[in-house]
PDB file of N, CA and C in Angstrom:
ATOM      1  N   UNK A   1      -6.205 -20.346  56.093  1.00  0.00           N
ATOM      2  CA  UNK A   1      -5.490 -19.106  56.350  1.00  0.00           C
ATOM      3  C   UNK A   1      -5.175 -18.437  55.012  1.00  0.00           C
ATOM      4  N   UNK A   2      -5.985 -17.568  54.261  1.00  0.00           N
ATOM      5  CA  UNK A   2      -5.749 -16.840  52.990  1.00  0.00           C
ATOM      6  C   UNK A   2      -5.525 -15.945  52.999  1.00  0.00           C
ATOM      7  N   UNK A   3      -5.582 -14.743  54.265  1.00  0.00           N
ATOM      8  CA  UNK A   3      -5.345 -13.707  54.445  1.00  0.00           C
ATOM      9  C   UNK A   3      -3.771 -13.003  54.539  1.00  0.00           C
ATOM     10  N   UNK A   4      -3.680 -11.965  54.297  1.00  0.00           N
ATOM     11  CA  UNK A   4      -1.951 -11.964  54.481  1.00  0.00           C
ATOM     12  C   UNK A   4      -2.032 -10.927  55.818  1.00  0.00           C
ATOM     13  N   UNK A   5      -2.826 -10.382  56.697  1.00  0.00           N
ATOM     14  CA  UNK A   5      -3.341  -9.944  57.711  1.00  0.00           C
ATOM     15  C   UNK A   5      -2.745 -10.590  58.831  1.00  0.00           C
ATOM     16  N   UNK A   6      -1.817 -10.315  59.385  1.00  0.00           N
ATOM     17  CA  UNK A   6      -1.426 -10.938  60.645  1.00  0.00           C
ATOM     18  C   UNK A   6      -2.353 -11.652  61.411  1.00  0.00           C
ATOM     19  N   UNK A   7      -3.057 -10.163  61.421  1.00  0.00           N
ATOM     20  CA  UNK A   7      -4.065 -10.226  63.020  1.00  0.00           C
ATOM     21  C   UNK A   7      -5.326 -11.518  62.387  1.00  0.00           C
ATOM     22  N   UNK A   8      -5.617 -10.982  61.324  1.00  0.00           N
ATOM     23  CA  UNK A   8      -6.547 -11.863  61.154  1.00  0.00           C
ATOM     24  C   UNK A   8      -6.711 -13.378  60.610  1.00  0.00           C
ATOM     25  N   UNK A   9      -5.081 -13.400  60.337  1.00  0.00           N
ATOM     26  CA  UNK A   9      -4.825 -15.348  59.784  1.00  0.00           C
ATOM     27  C   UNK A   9      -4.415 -15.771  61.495  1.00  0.00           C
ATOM     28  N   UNK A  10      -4.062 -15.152  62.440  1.00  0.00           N
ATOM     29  CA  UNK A  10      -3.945 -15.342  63.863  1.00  0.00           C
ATOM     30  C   UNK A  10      -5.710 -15.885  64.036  1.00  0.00           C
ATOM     31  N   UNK A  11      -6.087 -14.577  64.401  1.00  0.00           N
ATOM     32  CA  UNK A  11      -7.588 -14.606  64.622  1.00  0.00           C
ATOM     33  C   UNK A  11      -8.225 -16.213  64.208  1.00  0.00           C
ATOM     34  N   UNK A  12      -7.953 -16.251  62.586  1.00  0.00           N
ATOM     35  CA  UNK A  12      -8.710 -17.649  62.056  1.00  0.00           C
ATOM     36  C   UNK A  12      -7.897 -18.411  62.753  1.00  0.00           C
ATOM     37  N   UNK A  13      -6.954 -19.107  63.025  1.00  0.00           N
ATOM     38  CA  UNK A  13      -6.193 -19.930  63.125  1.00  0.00           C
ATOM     39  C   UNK A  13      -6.520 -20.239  64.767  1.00  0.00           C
ATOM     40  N   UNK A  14      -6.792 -19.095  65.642  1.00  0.00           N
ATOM     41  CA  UNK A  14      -6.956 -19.456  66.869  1.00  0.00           C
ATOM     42  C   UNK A  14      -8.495 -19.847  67.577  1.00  0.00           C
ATOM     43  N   UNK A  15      -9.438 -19.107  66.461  1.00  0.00           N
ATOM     44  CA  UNK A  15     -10.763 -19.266  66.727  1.00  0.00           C
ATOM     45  C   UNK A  15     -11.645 -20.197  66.996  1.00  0.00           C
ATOM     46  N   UNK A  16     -11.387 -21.313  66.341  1.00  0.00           N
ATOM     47  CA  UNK A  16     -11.797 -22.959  66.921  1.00  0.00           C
ATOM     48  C   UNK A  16     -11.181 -23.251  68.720  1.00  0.00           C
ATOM     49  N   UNK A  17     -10.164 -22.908  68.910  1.00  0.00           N
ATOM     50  CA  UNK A  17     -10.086 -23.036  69.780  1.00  0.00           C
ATOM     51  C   UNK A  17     -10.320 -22.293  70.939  1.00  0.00           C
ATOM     52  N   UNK A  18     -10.404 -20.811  71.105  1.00  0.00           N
ATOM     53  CA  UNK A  18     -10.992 -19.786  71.559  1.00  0.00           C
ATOM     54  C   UNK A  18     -12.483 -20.172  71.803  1.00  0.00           C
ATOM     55  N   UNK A  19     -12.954 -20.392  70.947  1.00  0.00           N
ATOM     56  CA  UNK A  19     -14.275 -20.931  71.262  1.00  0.00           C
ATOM     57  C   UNK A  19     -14.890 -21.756  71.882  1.00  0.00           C
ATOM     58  N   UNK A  20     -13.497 -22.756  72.603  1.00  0.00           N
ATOM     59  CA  UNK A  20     -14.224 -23.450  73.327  1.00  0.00           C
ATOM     60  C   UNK A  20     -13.720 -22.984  75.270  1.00  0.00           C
ATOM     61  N   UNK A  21     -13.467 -22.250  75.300  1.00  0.00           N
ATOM     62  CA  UNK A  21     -12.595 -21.511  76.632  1.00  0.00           C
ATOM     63  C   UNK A  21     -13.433 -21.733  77.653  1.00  0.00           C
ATOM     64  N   UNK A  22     -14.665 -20.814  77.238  1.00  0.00           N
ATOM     65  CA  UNK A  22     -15.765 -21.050  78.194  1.00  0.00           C
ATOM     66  C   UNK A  22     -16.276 -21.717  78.712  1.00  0.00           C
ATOM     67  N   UNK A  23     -16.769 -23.129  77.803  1.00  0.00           N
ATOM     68  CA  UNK A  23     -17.166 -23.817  78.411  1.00  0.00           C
ATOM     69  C   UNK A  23     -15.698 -25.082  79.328  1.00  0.00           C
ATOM     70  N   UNK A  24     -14.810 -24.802  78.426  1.00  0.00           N
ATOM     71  CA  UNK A  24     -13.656 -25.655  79.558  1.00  0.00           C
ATOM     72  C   UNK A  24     -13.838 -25.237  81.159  1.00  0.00           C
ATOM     73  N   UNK A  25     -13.307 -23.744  81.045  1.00  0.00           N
ATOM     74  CA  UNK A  25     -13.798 -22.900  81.893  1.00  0.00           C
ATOM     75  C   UNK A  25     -15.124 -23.102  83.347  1.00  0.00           C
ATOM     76  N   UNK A  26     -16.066 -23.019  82.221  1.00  0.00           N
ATOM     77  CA  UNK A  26     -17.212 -23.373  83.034  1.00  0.00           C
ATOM     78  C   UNK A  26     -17.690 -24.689  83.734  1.00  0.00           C
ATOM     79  N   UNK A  27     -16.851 -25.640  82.863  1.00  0.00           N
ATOM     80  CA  UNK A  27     -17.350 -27.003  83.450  1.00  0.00           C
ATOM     81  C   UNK A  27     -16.625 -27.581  84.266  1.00  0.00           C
ATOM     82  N   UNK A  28     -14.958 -27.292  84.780  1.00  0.00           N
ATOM     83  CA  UNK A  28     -14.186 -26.999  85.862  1.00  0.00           C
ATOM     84  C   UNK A  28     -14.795 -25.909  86.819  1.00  0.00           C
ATOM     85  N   UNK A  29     -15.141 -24.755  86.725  1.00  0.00           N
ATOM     86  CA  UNK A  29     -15.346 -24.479  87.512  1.00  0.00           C
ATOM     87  C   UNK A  29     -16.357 -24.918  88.748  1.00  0.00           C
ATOM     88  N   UNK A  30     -17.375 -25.856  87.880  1.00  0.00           N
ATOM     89  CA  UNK A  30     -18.397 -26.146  88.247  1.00  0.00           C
ATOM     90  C   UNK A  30     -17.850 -27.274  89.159  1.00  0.00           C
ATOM     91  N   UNK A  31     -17.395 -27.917  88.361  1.00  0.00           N
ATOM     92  CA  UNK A  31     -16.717 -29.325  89.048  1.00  0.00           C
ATOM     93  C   UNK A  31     -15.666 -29.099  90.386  1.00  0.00           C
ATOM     94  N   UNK A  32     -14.935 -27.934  90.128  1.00  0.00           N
ATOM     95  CA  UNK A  32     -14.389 -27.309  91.381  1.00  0.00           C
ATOM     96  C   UNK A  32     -15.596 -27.320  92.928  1.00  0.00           C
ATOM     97  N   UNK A  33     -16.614 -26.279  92.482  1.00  0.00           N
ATOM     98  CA  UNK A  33     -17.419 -26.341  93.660  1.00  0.00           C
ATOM     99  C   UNK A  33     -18.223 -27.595  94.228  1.00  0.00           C
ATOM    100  N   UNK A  34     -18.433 -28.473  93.348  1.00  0.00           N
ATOM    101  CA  UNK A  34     -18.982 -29.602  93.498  1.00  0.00           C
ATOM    102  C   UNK A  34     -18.126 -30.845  94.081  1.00  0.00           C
ATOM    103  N   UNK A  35     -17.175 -30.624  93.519  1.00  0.00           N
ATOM    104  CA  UNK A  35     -16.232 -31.251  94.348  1.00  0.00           C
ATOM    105  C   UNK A  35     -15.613 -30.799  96.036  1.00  0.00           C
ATOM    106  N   UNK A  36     -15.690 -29.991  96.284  1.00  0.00           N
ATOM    107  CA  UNK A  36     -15.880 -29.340  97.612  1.00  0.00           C
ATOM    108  C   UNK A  36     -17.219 -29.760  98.367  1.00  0.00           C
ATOM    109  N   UNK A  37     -18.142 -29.953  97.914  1.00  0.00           N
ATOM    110  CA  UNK A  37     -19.615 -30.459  98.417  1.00  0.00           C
ATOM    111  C   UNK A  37     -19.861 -32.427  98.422  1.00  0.00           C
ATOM    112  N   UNK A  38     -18.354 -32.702  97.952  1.00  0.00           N
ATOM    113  CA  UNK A  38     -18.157 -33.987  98.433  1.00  0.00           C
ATOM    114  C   UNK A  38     -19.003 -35.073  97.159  1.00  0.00           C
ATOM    115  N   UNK A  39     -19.069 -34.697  96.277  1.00  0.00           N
ATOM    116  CA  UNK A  39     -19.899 -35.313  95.552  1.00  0.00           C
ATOM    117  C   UNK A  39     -19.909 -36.988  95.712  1.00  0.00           C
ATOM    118  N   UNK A  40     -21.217 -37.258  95.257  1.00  0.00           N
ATOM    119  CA  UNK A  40     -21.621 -38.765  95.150  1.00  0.00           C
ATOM    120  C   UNK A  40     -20.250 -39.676  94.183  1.00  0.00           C
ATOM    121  N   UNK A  41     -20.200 -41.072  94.385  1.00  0.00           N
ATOM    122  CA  UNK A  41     -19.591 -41.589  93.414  1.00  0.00           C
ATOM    123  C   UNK A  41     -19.902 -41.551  92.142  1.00  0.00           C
ATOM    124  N   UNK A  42     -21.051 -41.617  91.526  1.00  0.00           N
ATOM    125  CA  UNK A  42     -21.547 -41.392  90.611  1.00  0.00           C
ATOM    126  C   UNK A  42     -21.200 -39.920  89.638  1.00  0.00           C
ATOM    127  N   UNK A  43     -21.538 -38.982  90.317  1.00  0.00           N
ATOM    128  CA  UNK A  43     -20.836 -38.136  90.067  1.00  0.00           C
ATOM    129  C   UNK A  43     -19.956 -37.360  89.925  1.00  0.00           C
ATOM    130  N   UNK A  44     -18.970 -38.046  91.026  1.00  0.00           N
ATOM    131  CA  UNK A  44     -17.474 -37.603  90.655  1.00  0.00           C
ATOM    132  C   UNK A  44     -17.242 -38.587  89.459  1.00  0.00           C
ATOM    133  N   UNK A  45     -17.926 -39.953  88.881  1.00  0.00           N
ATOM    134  CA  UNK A  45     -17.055 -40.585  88.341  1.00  0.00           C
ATOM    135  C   UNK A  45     -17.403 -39.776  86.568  1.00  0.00           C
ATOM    136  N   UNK A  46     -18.815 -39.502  86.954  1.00  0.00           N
ATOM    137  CA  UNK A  46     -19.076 -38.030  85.416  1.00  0.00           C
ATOM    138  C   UNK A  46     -18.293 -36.945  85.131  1.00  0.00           C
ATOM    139  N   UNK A  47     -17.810 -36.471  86.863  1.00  0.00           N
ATOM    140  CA  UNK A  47     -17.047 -35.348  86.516  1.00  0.00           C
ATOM    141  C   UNK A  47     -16.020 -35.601  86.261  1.00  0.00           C
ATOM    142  N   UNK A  48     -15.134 -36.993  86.273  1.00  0.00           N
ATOM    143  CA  UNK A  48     -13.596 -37.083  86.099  1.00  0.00           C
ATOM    144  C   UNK A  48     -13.487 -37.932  84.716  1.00  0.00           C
ATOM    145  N   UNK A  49     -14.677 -38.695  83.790  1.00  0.00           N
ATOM    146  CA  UNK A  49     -14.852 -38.735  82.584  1.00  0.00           C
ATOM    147  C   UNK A  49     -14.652 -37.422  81.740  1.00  0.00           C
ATOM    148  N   UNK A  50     -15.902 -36.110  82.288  1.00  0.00           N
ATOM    149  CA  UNK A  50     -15.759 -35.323  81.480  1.00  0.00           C
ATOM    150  C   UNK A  50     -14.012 -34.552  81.202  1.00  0.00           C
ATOM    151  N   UNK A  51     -13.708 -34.354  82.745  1.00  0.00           N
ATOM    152  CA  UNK A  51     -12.269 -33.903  82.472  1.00  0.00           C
ATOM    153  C   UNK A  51     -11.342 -34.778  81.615  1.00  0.00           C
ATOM    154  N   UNK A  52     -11.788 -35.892  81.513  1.00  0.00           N
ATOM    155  CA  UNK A  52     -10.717 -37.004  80.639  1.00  0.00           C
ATOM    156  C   UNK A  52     -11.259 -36.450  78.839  1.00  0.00           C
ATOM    157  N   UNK A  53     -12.290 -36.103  79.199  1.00  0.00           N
ATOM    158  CA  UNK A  53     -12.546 -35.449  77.705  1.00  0.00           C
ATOM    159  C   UNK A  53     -12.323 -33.953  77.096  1.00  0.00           C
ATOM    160  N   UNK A  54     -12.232 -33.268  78.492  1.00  0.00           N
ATOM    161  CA  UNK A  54     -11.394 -31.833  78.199  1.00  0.00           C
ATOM    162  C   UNK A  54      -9.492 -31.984  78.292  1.00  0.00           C
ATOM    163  N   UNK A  55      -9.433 -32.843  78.566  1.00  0.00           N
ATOM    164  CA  UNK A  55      -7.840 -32.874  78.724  1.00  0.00           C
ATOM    165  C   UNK A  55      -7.635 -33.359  76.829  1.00  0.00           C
ATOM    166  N   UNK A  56      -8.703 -34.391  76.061  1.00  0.00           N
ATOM    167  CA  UNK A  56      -8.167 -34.535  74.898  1.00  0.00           C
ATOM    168  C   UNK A  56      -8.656 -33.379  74.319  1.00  0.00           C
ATOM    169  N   UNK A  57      -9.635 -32.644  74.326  1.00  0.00           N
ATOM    170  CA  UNK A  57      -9.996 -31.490  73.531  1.00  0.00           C
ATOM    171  C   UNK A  57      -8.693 -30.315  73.762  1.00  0.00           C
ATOM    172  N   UNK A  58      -8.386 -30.746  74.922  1.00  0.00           N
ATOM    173  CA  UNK A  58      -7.091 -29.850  75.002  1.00  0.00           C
ATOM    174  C   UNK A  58      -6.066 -29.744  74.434  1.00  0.00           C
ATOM    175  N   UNK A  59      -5.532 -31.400  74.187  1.00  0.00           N
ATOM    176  CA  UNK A  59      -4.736 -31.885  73.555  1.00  0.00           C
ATOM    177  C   UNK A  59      -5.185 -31.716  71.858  1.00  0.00           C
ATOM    178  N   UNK A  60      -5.748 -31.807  71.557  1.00  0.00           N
ATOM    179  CA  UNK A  60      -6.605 -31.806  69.889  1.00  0.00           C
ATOM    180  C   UNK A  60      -6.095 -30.077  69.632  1.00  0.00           C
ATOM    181  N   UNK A  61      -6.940 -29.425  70.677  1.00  0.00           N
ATOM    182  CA  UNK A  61      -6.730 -27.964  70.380  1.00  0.00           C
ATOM    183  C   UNK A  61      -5.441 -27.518  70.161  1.00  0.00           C
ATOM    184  N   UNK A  62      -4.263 -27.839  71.207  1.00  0.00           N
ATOM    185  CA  UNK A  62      -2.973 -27.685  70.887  1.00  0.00           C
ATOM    186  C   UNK A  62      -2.577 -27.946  69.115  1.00  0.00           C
ATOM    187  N   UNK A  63      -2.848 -29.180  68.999  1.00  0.00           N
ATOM    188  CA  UNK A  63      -2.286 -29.706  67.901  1.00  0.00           C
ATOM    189  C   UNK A  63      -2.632 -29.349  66.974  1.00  0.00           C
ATOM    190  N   UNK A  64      -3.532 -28.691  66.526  1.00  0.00           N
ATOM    191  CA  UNK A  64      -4.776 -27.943  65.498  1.00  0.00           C
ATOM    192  C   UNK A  64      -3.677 -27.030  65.452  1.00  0.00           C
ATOM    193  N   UNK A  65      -3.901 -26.237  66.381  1.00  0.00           N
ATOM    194  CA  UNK A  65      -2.464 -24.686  66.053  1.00  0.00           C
ATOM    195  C   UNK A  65      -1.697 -24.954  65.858  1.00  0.00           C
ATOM    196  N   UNK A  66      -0.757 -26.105  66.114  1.00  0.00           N
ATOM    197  CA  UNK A  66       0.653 -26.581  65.747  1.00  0.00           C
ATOM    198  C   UNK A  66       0.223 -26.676  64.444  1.00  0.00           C
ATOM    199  N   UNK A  67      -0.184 -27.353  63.678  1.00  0.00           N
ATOM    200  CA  UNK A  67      -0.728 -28.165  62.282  1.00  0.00           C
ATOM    201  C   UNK A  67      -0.994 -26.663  61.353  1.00  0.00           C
ATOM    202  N   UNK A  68      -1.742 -25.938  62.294  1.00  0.00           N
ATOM    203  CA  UNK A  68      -2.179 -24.222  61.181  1.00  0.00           C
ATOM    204  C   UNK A  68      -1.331 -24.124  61.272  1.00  0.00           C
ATOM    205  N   UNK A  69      -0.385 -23.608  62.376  1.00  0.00           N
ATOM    206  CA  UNK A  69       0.551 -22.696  62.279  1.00  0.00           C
ATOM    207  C   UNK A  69       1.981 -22.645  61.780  1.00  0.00           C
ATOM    208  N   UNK A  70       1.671 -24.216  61.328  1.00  0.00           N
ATOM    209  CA  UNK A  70       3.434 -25.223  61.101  1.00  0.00           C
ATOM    210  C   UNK A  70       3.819 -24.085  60.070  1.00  0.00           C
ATOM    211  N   UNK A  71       3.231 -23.697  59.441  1.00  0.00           N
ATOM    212  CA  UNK A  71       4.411 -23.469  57.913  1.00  0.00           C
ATOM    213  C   UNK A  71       3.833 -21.670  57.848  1.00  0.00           C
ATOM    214  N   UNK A  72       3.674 -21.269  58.999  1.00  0.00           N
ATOM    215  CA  UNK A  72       3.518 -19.821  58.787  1.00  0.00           C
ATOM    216  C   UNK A  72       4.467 -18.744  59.189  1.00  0.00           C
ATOM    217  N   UNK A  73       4.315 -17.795  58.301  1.00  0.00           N
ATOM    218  CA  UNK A  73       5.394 -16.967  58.529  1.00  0.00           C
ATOM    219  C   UNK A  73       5.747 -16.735  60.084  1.00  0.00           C
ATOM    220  N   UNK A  74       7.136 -15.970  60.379  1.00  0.00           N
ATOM    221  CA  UNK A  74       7.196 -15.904  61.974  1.00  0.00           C
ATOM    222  C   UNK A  74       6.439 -14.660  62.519  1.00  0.00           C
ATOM    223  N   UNK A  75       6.259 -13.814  62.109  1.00  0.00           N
ATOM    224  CA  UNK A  75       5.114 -13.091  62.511  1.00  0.00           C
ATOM    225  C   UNK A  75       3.624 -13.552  62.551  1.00  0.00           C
ATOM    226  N   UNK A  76       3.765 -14.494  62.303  1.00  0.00           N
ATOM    227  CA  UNK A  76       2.421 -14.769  62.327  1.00  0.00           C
ATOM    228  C   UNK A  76       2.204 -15.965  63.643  1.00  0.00           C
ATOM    229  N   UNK A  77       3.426 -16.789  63.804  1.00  0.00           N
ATOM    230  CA  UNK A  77       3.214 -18.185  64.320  1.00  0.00           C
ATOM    231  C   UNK A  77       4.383 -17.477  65.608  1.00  0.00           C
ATOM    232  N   UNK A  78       4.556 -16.140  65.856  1.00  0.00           N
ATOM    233  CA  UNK A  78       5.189 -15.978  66.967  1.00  0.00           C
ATOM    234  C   UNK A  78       4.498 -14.788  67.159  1.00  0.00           C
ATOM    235  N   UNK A  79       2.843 -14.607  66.896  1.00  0.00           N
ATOM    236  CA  UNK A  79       2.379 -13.201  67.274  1.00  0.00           C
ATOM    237  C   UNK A  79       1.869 -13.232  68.673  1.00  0.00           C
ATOM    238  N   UNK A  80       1.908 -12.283  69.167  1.00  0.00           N
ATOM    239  CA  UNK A  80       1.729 -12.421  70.975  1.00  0.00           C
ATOM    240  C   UNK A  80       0.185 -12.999  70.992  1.00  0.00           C
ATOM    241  N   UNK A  81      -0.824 -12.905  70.399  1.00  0.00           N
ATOM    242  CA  UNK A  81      -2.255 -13.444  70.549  1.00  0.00           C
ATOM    243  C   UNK A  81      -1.714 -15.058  70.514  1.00  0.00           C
ATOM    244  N   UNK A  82      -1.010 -15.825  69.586  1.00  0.00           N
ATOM    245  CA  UNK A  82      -0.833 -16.920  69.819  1.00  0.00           C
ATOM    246  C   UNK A  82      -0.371 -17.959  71.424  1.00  0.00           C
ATOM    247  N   UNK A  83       0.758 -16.614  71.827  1.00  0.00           N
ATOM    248  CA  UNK A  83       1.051 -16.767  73.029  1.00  0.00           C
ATOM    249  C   UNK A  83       0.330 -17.052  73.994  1.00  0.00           C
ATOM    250  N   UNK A  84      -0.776 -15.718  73.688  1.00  0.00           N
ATOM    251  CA  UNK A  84      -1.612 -15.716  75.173  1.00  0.00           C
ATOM    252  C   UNK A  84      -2.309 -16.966  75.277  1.00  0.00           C
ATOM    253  N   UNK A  85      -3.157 -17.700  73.969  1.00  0.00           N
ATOM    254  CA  UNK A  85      -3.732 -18.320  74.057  1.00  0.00           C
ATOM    255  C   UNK A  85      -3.105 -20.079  74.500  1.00  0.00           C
ATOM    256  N   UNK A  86      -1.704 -19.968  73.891  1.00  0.00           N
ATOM    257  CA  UNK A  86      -1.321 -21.224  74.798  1.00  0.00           C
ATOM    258  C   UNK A  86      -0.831 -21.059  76.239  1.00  0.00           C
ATOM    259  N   UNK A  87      -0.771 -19.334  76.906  1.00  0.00           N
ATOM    260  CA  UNK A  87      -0.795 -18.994  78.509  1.00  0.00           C
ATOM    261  C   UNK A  87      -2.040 -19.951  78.612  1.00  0.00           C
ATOM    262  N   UNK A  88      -3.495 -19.141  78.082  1.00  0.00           N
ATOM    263  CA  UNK A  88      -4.657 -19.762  78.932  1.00  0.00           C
ATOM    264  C   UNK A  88      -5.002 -21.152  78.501  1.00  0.00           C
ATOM    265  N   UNK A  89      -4.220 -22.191  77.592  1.00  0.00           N
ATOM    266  CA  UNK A  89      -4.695 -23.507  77.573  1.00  0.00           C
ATOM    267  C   UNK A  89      -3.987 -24.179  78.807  1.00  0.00           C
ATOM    268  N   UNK A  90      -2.355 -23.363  78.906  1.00  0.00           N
ATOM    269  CA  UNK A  90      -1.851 -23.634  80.331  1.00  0.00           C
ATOM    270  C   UNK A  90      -2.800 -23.560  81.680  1.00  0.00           C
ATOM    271  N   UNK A  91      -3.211 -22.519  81.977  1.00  0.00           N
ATOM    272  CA  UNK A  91      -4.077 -22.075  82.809  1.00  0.00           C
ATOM    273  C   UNK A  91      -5.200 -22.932  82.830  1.00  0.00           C
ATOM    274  N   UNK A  92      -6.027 -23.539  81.446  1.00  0.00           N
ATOM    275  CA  UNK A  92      -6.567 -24.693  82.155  1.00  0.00           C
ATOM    276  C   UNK A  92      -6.336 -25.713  82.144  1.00  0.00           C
ATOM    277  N   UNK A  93      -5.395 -26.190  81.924  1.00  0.00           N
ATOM    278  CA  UNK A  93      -4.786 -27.011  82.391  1.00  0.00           C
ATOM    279  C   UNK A  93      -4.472 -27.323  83.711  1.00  0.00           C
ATOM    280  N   UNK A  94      -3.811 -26.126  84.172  1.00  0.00           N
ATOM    281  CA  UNK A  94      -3.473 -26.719  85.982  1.00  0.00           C
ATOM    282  C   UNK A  94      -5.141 -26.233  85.870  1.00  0.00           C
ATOM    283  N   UNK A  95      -5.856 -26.247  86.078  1.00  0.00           N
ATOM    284  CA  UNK A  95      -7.389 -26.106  86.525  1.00  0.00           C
ATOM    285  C   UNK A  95      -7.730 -27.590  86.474  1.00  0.00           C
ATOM    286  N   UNK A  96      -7.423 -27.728  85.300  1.00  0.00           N
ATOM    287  CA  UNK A  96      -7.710 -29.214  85.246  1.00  0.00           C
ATOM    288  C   UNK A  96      -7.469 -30.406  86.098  1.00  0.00           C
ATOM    289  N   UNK A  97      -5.834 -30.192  86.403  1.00  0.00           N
ATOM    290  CA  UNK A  97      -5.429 -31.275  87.341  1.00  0.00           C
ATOM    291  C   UNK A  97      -5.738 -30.466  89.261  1.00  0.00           C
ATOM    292  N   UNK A  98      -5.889 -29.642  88.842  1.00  0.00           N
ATOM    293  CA  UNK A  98      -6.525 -29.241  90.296  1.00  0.00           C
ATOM    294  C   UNK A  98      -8.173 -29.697  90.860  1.00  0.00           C
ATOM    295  N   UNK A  99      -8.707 -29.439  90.120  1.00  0.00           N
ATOM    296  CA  UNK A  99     -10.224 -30.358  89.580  1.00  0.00           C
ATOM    297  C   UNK A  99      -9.787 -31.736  89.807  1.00  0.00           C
ATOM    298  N   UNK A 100      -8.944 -32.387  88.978  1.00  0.00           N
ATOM    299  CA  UNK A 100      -9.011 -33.895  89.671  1.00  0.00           C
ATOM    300  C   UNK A 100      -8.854 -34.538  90.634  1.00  0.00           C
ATOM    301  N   UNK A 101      -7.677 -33.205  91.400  1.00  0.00           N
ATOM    302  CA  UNK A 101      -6.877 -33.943  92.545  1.00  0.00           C
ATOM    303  C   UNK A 101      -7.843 -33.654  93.124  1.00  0.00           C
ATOM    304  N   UNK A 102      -9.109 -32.804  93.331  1.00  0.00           N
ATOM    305  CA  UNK A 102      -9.933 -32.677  94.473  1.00  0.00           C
ATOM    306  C   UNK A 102     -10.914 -34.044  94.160  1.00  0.00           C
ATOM    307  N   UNK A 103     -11.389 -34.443  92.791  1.00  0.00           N
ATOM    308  CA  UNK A 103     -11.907 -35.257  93.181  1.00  0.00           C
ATOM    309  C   UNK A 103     -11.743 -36.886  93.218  1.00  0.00           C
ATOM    310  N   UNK A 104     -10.565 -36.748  93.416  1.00  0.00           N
ATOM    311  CA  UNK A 104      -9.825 -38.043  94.022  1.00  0.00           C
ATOM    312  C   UNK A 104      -9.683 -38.123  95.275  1.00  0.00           C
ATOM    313  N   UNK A 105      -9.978 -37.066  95.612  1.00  0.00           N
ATOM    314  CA  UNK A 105      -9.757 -36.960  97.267  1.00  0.00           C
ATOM    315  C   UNK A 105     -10.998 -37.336  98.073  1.00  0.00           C
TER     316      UNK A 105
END
């Protein structure tokens, strides 16, 4: 973070993790419909590995921004982009445990 740019020591600071949205995103979603189609044992037991591996990337990602953001000014480590982005790690999160509970079921 070298910039004295709000937006853009935000920007760096959130971008590792931003980057991985989509595919969190995408690979719940997937697992959502597939899990509705009753999946094999086999494959629920892939799909509830992989979620055991988006729940630590989740966890990693959190902590990454805590760690950037520890010692930054408060405009910077209370700018609303920071916010949103721990709204949508929330957001997949319950995705996440919604994804499991279906395929425990």
């Amino acid at each position: 973070m070298q910039s004295h740019n709000p937006n853009a020591v935000v920007r760096e600071a959130l971008q590792p993790t931003m980057s991985q949205f989509n595919s969190w995103r995408a690979d719940l979603a997937t697992f959502a419909v597939r899990a509705e189609r009753h999946a094999g044992d086999r494959d629920r037991r892939a799909m509830l590995e992989r979620c055991a591996a988006i729940e630590d990337e989740l966890r990693a990602a959190r902590t990454d921004i805590i760690i950037e953001l520890a010692e930054a000014p408060r405009n910077i480590a209370g700018h609303s982009r920071v916010a949103d982005v721990e709204k949508a790690l929330d957001n997949i999160e319950a995705a996440l445990r919604d994804v499991r509970r279906r395929l425990r079921h």
